[in-house]
C-alpha atoms as a PDB file:
ATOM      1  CA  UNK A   1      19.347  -5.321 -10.227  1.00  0.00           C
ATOM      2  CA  UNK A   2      17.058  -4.622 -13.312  1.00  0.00           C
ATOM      3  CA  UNK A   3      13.090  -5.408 -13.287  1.00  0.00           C
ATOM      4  CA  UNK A   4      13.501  -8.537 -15.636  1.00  0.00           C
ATOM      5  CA  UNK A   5      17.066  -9.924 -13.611  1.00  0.00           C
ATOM      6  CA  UNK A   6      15.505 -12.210 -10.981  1.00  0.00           C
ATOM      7  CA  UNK A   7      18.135 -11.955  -8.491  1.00  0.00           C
ATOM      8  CA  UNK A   8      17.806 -10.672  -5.437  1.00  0.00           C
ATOM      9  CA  UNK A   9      19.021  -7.112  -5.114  1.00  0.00           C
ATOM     10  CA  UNK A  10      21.390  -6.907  -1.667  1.00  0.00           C
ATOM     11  CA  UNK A  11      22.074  -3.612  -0.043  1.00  0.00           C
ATOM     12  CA  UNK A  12      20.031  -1.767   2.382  1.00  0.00           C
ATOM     13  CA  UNK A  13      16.643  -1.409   2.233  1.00  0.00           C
ATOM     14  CA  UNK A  14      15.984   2.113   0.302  1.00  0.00           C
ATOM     15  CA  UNK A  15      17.755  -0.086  -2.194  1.00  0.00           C
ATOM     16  CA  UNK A  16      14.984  -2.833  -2.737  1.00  0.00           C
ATOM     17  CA  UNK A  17      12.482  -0.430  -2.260  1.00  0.00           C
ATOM     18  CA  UNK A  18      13.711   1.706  -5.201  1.00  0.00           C
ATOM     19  CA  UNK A  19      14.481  -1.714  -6.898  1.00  0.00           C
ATOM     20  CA  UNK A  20      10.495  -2.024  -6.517  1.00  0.00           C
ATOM     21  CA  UNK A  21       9.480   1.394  -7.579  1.00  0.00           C
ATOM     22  CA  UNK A  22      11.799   0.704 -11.003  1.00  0.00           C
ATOM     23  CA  UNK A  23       9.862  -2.610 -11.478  1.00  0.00           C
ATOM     24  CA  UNK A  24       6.374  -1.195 -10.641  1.00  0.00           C
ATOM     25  CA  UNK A  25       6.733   1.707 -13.515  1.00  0.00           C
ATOM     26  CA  UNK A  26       6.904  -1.231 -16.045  1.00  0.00           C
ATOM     27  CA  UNK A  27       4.045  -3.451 -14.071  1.00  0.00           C
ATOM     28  CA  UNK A  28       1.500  -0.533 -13.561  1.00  0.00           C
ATOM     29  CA  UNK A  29      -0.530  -0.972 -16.402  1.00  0.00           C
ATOM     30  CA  UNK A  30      -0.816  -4.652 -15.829  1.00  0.00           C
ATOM     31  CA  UNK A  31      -1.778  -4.688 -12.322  1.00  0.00           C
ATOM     32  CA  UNK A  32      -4.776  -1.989 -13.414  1.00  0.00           C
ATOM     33  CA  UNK A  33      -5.706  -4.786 -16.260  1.00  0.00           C
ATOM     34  CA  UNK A  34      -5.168  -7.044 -13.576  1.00  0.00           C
ATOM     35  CA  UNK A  35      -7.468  -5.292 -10.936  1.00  0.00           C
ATOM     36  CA  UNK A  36     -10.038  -4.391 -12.927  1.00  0.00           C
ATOM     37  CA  UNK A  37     -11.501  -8.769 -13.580  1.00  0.00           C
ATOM     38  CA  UNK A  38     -14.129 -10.233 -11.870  1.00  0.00           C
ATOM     39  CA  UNK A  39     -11.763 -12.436  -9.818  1.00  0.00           C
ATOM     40  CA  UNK A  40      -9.452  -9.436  -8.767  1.00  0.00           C
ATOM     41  CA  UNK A  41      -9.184  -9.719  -5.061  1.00  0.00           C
ATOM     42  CA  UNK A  42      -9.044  -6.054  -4.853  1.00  0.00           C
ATOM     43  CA  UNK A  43     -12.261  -5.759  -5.912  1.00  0.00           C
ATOM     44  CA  UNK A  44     -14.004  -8.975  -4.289  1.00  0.00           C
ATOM     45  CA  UNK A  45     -11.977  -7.945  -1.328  1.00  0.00           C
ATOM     46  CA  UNK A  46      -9.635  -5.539  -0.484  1.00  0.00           C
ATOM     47  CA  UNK A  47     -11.283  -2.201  -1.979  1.00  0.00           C
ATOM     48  CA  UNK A  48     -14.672  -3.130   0.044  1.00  0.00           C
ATOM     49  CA  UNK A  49     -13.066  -3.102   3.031  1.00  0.00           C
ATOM     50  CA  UNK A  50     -10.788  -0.575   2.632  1.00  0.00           C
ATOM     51  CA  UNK A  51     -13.715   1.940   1.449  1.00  0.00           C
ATOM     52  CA  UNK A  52     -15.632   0.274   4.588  1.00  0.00           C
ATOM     53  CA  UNK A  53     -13.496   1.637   7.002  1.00  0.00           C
ATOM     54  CA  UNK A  54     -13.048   5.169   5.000  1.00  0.00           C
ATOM     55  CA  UNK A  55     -16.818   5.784   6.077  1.00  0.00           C
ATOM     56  CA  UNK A  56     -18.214   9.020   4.706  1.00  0.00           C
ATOM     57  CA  UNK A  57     -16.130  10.674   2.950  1.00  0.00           C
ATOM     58  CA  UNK A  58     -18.358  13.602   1.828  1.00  0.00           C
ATOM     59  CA  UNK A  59     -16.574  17.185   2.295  1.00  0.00           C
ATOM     60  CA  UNK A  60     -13.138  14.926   3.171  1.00  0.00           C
ATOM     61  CA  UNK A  61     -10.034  15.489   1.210  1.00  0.00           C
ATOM     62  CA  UNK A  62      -8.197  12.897   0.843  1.00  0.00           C
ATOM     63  CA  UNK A  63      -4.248  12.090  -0.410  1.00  0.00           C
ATOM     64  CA  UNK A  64      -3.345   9.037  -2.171  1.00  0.00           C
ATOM     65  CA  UNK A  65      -0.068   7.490  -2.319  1.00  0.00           C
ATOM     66  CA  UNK A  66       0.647   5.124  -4.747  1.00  0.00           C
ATOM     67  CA  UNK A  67      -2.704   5.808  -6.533  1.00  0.00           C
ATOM     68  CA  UNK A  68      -2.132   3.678  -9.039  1.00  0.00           C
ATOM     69  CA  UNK A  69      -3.914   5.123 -12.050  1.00  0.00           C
ATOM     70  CA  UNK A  70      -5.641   7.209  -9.674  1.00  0.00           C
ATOM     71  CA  UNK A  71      -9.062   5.278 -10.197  1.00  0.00           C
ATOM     72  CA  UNK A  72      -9.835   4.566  -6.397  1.00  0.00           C
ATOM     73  CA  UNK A  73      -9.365   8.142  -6.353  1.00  0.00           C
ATOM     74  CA  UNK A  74     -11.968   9.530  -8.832  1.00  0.00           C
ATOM     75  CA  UNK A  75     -14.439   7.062  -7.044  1.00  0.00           C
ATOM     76  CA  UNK A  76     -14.030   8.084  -4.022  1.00  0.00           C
ATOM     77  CA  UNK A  77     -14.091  12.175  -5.342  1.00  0.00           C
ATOM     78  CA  UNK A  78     -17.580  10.685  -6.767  1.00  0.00           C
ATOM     79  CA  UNK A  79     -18.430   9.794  -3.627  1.00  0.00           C
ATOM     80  CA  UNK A  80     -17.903  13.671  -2.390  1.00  0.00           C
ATOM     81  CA  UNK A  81     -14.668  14.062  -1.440  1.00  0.00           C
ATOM     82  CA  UNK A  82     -13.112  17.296  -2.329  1.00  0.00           C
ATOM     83  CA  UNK A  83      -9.647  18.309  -2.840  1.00  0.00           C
ATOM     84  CA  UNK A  84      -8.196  15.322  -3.136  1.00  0.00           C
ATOM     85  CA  UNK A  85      -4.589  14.177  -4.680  1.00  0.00           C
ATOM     86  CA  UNK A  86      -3.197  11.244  -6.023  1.00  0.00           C
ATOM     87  CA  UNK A  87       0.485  10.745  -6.389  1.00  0.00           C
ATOM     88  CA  UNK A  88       2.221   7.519  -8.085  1.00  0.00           C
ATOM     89  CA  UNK A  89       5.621   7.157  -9.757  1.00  0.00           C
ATOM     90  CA  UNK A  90       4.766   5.658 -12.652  1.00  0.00           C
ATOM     91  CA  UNK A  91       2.520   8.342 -14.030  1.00  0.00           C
ATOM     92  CA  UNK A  92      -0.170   6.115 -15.577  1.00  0.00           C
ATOM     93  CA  UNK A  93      -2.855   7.638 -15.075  1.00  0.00           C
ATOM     94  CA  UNK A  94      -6.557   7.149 -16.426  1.00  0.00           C
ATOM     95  CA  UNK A  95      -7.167   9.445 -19.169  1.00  0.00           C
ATOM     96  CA  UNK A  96      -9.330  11.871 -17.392  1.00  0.00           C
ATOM     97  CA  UNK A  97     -10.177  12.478 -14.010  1.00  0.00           C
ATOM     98  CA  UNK A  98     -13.190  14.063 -11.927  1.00  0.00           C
ATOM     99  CA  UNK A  99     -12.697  17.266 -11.068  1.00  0.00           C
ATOM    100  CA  UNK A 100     -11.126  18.190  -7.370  1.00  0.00           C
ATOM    101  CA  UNK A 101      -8.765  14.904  -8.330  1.00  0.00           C
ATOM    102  CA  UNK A 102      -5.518  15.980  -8.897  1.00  0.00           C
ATOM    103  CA  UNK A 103      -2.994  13.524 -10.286  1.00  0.00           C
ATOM    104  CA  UNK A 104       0.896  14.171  -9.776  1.00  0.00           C
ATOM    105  CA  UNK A 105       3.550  11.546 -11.010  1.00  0.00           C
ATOM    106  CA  UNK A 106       6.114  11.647  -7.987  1.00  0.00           C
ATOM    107  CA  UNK A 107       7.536   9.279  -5.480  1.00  0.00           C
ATOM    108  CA  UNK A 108       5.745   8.681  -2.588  1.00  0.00           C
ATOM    109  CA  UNK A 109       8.714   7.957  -0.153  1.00  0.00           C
ATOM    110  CA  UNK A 110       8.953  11.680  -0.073  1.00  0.00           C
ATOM    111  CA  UNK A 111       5.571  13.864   0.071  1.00  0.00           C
ATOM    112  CA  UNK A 112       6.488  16.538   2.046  1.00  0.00           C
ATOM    113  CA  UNK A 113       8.989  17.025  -0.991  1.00  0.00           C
ATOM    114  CA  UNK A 114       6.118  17.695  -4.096  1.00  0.00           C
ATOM    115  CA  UNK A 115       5.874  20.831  -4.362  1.00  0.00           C
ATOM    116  CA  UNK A 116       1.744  19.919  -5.303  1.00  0.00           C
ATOM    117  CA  UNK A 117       1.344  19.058  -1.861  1.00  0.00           C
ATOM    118  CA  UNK A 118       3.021  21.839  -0.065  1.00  0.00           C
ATOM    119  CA  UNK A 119       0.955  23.892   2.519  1.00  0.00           C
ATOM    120  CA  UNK A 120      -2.129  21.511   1.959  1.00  0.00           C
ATOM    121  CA  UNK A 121      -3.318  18.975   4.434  1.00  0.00           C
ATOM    122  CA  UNK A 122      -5.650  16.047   3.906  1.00  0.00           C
ATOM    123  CA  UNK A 123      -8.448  14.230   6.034  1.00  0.00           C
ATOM    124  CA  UNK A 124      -7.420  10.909   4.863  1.00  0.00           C
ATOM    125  CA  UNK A 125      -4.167  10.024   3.963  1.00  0.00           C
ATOM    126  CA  UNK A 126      -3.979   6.373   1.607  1.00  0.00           C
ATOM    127  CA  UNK A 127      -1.227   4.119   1.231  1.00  0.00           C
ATOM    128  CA  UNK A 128      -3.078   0.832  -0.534  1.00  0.00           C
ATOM    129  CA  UNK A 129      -0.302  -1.734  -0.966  1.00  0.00           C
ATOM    130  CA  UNK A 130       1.959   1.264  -1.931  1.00  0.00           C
ATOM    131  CA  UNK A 131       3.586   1.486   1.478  1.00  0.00           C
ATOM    132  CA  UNK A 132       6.569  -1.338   0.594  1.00  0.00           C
ATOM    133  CA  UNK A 133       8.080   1.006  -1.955  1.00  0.00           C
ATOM    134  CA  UNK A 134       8.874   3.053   0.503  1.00  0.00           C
ATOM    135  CA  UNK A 135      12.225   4.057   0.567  1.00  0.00           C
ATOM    136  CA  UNK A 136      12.702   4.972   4.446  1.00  0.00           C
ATOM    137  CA  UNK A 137       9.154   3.962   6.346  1.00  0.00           C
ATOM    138  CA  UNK A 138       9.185   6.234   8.867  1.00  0.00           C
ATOM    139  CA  UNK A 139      10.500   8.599   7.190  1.00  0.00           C
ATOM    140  CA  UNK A 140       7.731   8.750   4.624  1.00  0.00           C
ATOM    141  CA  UNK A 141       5.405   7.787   7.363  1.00  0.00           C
ATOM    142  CA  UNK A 142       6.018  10.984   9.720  1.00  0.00           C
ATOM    143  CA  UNK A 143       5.982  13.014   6.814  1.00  0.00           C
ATOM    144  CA  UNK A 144       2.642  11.544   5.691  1.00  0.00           C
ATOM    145  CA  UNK A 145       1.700  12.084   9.534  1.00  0.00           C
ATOM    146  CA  UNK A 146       2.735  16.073   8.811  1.00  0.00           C
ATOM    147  CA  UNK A 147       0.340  16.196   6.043  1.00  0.00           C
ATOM    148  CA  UNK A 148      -3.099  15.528   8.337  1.00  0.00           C
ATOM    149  CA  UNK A 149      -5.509  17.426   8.996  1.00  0.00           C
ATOM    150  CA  UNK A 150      -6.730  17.767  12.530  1.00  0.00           C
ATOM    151  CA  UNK A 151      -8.870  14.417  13.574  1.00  0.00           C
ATOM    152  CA  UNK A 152      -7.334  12.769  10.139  1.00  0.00           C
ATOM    153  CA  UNK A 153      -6.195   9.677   9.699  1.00  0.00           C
ATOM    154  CA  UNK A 154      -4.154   7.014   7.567  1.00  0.00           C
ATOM    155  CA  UNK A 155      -5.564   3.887   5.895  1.00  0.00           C
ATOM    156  CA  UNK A 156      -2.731   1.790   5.296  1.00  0.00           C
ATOM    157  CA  UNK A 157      -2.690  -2.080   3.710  1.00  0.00           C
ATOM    158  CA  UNK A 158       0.148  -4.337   3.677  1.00  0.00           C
ATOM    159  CA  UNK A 159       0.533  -8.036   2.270  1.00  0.00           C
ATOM    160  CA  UNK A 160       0.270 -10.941   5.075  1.00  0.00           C
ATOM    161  CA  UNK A 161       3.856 -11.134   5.727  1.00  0.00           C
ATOM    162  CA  UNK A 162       2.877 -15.008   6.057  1.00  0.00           C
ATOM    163  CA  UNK A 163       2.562 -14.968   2.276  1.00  0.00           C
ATOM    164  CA  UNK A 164       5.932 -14.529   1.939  1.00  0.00           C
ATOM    165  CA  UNK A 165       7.205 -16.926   3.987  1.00  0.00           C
ATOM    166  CA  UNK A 166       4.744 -19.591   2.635  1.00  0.00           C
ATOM    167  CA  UNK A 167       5.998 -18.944  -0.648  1.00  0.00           C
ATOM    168  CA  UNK A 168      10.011 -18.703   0.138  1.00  0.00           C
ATOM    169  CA  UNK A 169       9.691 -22.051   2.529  1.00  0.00           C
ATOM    170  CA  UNK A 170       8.069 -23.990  -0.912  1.00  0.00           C
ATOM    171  CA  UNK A 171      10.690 -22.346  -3.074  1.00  0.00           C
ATOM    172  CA  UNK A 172      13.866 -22.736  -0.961  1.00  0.00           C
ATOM    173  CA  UNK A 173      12.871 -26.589   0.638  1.00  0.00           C
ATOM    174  CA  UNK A 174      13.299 -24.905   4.259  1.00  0.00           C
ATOM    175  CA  UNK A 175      10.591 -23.791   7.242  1.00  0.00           C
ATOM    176  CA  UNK A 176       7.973 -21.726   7.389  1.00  0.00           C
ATOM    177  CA  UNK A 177       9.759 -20.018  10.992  1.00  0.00           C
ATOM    178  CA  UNK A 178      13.026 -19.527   8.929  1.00  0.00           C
ATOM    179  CA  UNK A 179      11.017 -17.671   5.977  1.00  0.00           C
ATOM    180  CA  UNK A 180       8.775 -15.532   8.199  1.00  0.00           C
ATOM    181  CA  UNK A 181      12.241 -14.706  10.630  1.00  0.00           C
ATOM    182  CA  UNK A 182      14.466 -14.050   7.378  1.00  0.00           C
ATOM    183  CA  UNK A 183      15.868 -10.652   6.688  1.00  0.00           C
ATOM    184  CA  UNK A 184      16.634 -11.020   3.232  1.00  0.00           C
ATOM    185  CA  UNK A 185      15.146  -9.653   0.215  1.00  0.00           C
ATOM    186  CA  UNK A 186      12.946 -11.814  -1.709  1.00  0.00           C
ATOM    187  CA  UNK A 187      12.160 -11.548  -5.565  1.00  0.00           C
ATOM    188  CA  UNK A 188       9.246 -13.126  -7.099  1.00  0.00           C
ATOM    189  CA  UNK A 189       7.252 -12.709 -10.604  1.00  0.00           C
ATOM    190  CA  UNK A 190       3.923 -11.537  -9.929  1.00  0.00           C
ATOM    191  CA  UNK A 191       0.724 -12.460 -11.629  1.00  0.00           C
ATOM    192  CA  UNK A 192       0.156  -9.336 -13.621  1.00  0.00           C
ATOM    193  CA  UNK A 193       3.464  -9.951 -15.854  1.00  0.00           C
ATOM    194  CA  UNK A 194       5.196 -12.978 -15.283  1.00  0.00           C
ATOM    195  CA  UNK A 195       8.018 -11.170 -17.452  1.00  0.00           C
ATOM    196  CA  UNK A 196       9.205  -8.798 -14.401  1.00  0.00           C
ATOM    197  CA  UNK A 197      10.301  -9.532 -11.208  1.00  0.00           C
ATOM    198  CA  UNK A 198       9.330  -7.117  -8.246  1.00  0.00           C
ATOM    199  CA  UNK A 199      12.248  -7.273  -5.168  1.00  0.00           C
ATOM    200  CA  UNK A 200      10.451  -6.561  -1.171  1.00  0.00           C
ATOM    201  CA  UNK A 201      11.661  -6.274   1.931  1.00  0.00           C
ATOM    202  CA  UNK A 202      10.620  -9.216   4.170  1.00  0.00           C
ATOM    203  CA  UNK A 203       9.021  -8.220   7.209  1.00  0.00           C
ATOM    204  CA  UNK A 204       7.326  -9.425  10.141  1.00  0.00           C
ATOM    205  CA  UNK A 205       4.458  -8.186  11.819  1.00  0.00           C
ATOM    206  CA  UNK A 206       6.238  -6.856  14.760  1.00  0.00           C
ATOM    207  CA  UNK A 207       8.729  -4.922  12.220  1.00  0.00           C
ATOM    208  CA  UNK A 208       4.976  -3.323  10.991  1.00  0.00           C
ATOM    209  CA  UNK A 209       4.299  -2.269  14.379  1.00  0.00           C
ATOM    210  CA  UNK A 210       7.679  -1.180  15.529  1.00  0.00           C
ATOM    211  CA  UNK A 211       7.487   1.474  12.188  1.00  0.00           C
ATOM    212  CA  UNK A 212       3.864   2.402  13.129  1.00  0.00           C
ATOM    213  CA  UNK A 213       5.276   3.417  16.108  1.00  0.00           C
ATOM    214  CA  UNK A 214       8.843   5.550  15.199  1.00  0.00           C
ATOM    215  CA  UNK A 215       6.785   7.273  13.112  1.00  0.00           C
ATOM    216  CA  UNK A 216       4.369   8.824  16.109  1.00  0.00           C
ATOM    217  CA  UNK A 217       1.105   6.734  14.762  1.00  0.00           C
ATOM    218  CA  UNK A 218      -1.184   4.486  16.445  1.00  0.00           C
ATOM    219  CA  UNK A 219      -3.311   1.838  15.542  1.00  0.00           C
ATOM    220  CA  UNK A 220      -7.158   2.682  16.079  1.00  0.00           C
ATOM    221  CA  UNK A 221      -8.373  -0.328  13.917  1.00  0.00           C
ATOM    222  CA  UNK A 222      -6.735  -3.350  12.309  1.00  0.00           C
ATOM    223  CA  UNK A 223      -8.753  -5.455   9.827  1.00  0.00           C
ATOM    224  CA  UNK A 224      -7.640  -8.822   8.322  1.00  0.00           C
ATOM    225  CA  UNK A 225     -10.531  -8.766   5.133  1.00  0.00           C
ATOM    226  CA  UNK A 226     -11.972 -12.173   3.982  1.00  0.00           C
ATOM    227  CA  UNK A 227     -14.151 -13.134   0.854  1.00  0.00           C
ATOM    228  CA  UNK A 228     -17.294 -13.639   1.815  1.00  0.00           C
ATOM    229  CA  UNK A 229     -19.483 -17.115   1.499  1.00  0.00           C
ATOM    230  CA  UNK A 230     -20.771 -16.129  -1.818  1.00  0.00           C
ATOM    231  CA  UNK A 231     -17.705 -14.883  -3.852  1.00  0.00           C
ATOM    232  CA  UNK A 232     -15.839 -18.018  -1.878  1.00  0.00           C
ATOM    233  CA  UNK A 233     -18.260 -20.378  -3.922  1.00  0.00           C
ATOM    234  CA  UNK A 234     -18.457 -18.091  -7.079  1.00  0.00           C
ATOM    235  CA  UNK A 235     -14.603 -18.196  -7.357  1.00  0.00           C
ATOM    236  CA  UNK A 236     -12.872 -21.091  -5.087  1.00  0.00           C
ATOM    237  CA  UNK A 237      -9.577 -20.359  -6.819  1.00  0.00           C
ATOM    238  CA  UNK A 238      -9.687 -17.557  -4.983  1.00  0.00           C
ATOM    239  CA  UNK A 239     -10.765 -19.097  -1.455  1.00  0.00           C
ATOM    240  CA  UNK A 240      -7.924 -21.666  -2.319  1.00  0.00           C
ATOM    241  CA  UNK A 241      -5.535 -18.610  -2.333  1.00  0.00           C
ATOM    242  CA  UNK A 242      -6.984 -16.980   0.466  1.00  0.00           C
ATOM    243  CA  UNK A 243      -6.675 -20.383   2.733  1.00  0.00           C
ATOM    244  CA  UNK A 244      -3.154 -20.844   1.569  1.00  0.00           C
ATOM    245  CA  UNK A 245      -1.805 -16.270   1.337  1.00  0.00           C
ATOM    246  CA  UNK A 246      -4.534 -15.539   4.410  1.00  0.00           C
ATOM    247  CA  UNK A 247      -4.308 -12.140   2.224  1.00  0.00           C
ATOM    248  CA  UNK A 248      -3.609  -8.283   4.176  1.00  0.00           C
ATOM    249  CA  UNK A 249      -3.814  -6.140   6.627  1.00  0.00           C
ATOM    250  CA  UNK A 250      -5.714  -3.100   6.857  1.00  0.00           C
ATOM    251  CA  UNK A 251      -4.714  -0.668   9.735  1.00  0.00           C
ATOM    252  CA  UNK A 252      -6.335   2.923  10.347  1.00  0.00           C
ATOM    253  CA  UNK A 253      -3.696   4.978  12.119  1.00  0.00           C
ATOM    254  CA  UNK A 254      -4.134   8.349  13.738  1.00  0.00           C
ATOM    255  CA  UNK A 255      -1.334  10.512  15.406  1.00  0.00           C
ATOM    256  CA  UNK A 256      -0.149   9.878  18.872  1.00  0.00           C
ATOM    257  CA  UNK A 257      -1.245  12.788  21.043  1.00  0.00           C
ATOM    258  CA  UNK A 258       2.033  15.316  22.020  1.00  0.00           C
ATOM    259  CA  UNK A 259       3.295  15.376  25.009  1.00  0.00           C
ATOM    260  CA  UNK A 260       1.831  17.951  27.749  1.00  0.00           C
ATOM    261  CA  UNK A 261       3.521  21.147  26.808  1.00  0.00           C
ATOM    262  CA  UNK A 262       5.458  20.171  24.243  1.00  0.00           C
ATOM    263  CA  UNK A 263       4.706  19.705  20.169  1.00  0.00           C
ATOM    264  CA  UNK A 264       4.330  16.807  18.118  1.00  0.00           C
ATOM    265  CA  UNK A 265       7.320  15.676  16.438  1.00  0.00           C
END
């Protein structure tokens, strides 16, 4: 499949993934453009609650994959984090960045394999709807999971896989329970460029935990963001959307503990 096709790709699912990551090189400066209004749910939101949960990040260094243009990054390096990296395929990255923000163009389905990142570790490890491109989850998961330091942890956001099902029931005339239970692909035209088609992995929620899981993580907090009263009123496109989408998950995950004797895989 190519980004501007519109058919959904079939194979397995490093194959949709990479499908994703082609498509996401050509949508990367739209989504910042898109990000960056008023109205940008990211920023009324799901970058509140995300740096919510963060906390203090003074002194913390902190690893970014799928940084986008890397400028969650510098903020958060503003903030006083130190040592920090951001890595993203498509390489768009603002023109310049704070310094103790390093910016590498690289796939993040395989961190352990950057050559940036090798022998570091990181307090905080990001994956802010980057995590569906990757190309193996728990693969890029444990290797994410190698890359802590000790007490770290890794903020991780995925679309409501209810979205998707909403969307594929209206478009396909069948059931919301067939939708959220199907294991096909599903390719849709975002909002940032209705002129390229992005192909994901459908998902349920217990597919989300079942990864979390393989992968030697556990789930210290789960979040389920909402707009608040004022922004609901300010933009009620955007509650309207909310109602319908419900929106994402947030989930903090730190490393199950190793077995007595024995080290973590």
């Amino acid at each position: 499949m190519t980004a501007h096709d519109g058919k959904p790709a079939a194979g397995s699912d490093g194959d949709s993934a990479r499908n994703s990551s082609q498509a996401w090189q050509e949508l990367a400066a739209d989504y910042e453009q898109a990000r960056a209004r008023d109205d940008s749910l990211d920023r009324l939101v799901e970058w509140p609650a995300e740096r919510d949960l963060l906390g203090d990040v003074a002194g913390r260094s902190i690893l970014d994959l799928g940084c986008g243009n890397g400028g969650k990054l510098a903020e958060l390096v503003r903030d006083g984090a130190v040592a920090c990296a951001g890595v993203d395929i498509s390489g768009n990255f603002a023109a310049s960045a704070p310094a103790g923000c390093e910016l590498i163009q690289g796939d993040l389905s395989d961190p352990d394999s950057l050559p940036e990142l090798s022998g570091r570790t990181f307090d905080r490890i990001l994956f802010l709807q980057s995590f569906g491109y990757a190309k193996d989850p728990v693969r890029t998961l444990r290797a994410a999971r190698a890359l802590l330091s000790r007490d770290g942890f890794i903020l991780l956001t995925r679309t409501q896989p209810i979205r998707y099902a909403v969307e594929r029931a209206e478009k396909n005339g069948t059931t919301l329970g067939e939708e959220y239970f199907s294991q096909a692909d599903y390719t849709y035209r975002t909002g940032w460029n209705e002129h390229i088609a992005l192909t994901k992995r459908t998902y349920t929620m217990s597919d989300l935990l079942n990864v979390f899981s393989a992968a030697g993580l556990w789930i210290e907090t789960a979040r389920e963001p909402q707009l608040d009263e004022e922004a609901g009123r300010r933009y009620p496109h955007k509650q309207a959307w909310m109602n319908k989408y419900l929106g994402i998950l947030i989930f903090k995950l730190r490393p199950l503990a190793p077995p007595a004797g024995g080290p973590q895989r």
